[in-house]
Protein backbone atom coordinates (compact mmCIF):
# COMPACT_ATOMS: atom_id res chain seq x y z
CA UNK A 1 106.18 101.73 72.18
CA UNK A 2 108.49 103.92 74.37
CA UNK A 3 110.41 106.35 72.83
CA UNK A 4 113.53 105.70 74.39
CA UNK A 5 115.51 108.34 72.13
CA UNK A 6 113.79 111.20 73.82
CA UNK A 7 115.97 111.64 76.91
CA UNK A 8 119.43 111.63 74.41
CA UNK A 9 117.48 114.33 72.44
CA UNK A 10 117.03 116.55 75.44
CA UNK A 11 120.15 115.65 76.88
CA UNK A 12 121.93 116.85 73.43
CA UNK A 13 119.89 120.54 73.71
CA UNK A 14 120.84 120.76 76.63
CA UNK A 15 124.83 120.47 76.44
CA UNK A 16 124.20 122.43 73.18
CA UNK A 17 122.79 125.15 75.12
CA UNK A 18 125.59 125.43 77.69
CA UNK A 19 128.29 125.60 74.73
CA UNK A 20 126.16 128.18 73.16
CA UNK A 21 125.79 130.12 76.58
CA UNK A 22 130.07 129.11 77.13
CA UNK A 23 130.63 130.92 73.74
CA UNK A 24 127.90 134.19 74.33
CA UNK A 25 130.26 134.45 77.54
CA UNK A 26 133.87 133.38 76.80
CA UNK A 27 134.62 133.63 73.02
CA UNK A 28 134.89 136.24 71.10
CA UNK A 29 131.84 137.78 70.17
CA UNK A 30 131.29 137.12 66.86
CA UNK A 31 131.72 133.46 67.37
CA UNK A 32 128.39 132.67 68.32
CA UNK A 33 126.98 135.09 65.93
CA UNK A 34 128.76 132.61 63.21
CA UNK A 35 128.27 129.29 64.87
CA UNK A 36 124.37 130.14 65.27
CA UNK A 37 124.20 131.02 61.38
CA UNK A 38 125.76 127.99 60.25
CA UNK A 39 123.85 126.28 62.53
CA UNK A 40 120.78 127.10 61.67
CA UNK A 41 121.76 126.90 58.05
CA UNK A 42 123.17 123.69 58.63
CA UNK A 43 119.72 122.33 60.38
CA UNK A 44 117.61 124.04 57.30
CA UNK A 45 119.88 121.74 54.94
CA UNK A 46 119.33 118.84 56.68
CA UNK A 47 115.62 119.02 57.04
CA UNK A 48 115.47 120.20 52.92
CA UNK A 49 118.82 120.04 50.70
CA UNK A 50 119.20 122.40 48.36
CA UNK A 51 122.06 123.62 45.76
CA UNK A 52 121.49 127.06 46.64
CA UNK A 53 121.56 126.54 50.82
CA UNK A 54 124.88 124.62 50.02
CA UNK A 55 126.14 127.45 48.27
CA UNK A 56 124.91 129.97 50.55
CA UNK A 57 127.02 128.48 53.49
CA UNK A 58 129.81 128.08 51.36
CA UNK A 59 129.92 132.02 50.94
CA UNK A 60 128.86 132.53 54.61
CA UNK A 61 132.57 130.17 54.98
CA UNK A 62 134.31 131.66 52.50
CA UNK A 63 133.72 134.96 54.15
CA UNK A 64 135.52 134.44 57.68
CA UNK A 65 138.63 135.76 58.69
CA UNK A 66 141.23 132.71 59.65
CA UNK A 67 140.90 133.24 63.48
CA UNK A 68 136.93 132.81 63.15
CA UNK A 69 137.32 129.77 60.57
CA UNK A 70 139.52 128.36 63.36
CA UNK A 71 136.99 129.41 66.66
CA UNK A 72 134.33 127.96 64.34
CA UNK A 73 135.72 125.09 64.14
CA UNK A 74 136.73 124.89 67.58
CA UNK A 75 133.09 125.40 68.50
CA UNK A 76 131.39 122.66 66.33
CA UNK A 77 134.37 120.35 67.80
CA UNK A 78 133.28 121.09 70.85
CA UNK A 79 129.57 120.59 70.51
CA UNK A 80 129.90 117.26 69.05
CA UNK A 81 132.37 115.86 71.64
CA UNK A 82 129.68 116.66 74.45
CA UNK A 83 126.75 115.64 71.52
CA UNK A 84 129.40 111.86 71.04
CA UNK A 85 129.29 111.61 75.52
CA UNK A 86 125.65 112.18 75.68
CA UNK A 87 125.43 109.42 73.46
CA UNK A 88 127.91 106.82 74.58
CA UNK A 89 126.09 107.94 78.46
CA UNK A 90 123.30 107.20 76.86
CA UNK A 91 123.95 103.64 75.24
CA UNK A 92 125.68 102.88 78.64
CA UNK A 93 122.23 103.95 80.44
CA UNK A 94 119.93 101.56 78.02
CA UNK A 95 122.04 98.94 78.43
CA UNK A 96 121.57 99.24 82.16
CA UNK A 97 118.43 99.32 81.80
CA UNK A 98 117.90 96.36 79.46
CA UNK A 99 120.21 94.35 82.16
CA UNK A 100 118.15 94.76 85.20
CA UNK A 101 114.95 94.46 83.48
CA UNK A 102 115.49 90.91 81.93
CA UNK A 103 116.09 92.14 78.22
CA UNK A 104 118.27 90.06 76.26
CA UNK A 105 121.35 92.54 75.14
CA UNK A 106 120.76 93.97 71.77
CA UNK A 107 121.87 92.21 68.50
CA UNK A 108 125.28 92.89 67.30
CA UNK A 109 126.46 93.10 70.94
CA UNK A 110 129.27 91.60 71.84
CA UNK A 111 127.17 89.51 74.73
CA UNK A 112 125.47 87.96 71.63
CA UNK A 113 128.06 86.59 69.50
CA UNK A 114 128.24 83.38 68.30
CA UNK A 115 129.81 80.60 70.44
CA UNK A 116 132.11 79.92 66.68
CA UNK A 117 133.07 83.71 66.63
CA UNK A 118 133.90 84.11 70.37
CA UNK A 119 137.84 81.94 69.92
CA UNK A 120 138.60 85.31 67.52
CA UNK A 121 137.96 87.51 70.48
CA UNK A 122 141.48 85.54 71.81
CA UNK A 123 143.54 86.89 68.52
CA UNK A 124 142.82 90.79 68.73
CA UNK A 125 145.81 92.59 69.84
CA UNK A 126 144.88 95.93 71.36
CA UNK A 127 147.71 98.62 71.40
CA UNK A 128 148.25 101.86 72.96
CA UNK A 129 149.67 104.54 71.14
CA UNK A 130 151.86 107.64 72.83
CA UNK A 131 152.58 110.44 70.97
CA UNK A 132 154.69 113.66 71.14
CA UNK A 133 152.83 115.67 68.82
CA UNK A 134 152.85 119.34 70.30
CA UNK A 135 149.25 119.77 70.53
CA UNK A 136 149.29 116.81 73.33
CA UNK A 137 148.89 119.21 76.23
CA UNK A 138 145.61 120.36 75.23
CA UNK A 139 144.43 116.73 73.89
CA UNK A 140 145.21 115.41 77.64
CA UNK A 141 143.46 118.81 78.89
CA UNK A 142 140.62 118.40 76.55
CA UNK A 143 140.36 114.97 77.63
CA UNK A 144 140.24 115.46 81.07
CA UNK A 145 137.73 118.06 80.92
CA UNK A 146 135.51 115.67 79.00
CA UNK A 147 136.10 113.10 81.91
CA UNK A 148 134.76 116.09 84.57
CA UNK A 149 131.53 116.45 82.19
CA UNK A 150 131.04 112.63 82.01
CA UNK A 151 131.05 112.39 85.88
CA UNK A 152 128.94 115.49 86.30
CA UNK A 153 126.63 114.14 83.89
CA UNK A 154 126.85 110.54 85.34
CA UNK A 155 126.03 112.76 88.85
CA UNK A 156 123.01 114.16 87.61
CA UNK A 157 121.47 110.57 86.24
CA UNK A 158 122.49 108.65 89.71
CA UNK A 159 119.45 110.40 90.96
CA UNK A 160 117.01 113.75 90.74
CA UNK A 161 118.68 116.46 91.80
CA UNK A 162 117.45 119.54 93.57
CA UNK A 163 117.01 122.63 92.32
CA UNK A 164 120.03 123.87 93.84
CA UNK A 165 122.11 120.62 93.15
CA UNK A 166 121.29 120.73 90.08
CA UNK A 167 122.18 124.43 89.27
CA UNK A 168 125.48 123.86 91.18
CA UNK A 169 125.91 120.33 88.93
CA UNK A 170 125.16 122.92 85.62
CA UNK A 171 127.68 125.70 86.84
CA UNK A 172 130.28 123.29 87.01
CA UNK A 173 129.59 121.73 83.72
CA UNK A 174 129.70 125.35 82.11
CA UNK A 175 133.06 125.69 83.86
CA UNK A 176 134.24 122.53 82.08
């Protein structure tokens, strides 16, 4: 069977390696130095728990400064909203591909709910929510920065780039 996983995998090192090269070249230096430790620490503990790893990257924590806690942070968030696109790209891609091939849509889907359940679909209420929290400059910035890598990323699956296309398409998703 195909491993249909493999192309969110490599999609995922990839964007990780742009943040990695975004933080070598625009953060402050010691932020990757600290996101690549807990990284790898973080990958280590995953692949074999352990009491000591967990306290070892509690002290490697406990030992930044504020403003590196808060890059840190600021990092990982970063990583795992490009890691959360290549994955909703990605479910949008399969189902594509399940579509024009024939495949039925996958269980749990909304397309394969139960003719009973479907009148419930009538009842939700969906609301928007505004808010003036201070921080709602960069959310909307943030956000629309995440819609520039989502069409840059949508650019490259449309079809195979060239070389140069695609170093032009990666240039501008670093600049995102």
């Amino acid at each position: 069977e195909r491993d249909t996983t493999a192309p969110l995998r490599a999609r995922i090192t990839y964007l990780g390696r742009l943040v990695g090269e975004v933080l070598q070249t625009h953060a402050r230096p010691r932020t990757f130095d600290h996101v690549e430790r807990l990284r790898l620490l973080t990958r280590q503990r995953r692949t074999a728990p352990s009491e000591k790893l967990d306290r070892h990257i509690d002290a490697v924590l406990d030992q930044l400064e504020t403003d590196d806690a808060v890059d840190v942070i600021r990092a990982f968030g970063l990583y795992f909203r490009v890691a959360n696109l290549a994955e909703q790209l990605h479910r949008e891609y399969r189902r594509r591909e399940r579509a024009l091939s024939g495949e039925e849509p996958l269980r749990g889907s909304i397309e394969t709910l139960e003719p009973e359940a479907a009148p419930g679909l009538d009842r939700l209420e969906i609301s928007l929510v505004f808010t003036a929290h201070p921080t709602e400059v960069s959310r909307r910035t943030t956000s629309e920065k995440i819609l520039a890598v989502s069409r840059l990323l949508r650019e490259l699956d449309a079809r195979t780039p060239t070389p140069e296309e695609a170093e032009t398409i990666e240039a501008e998703l670093r600049a995102q």
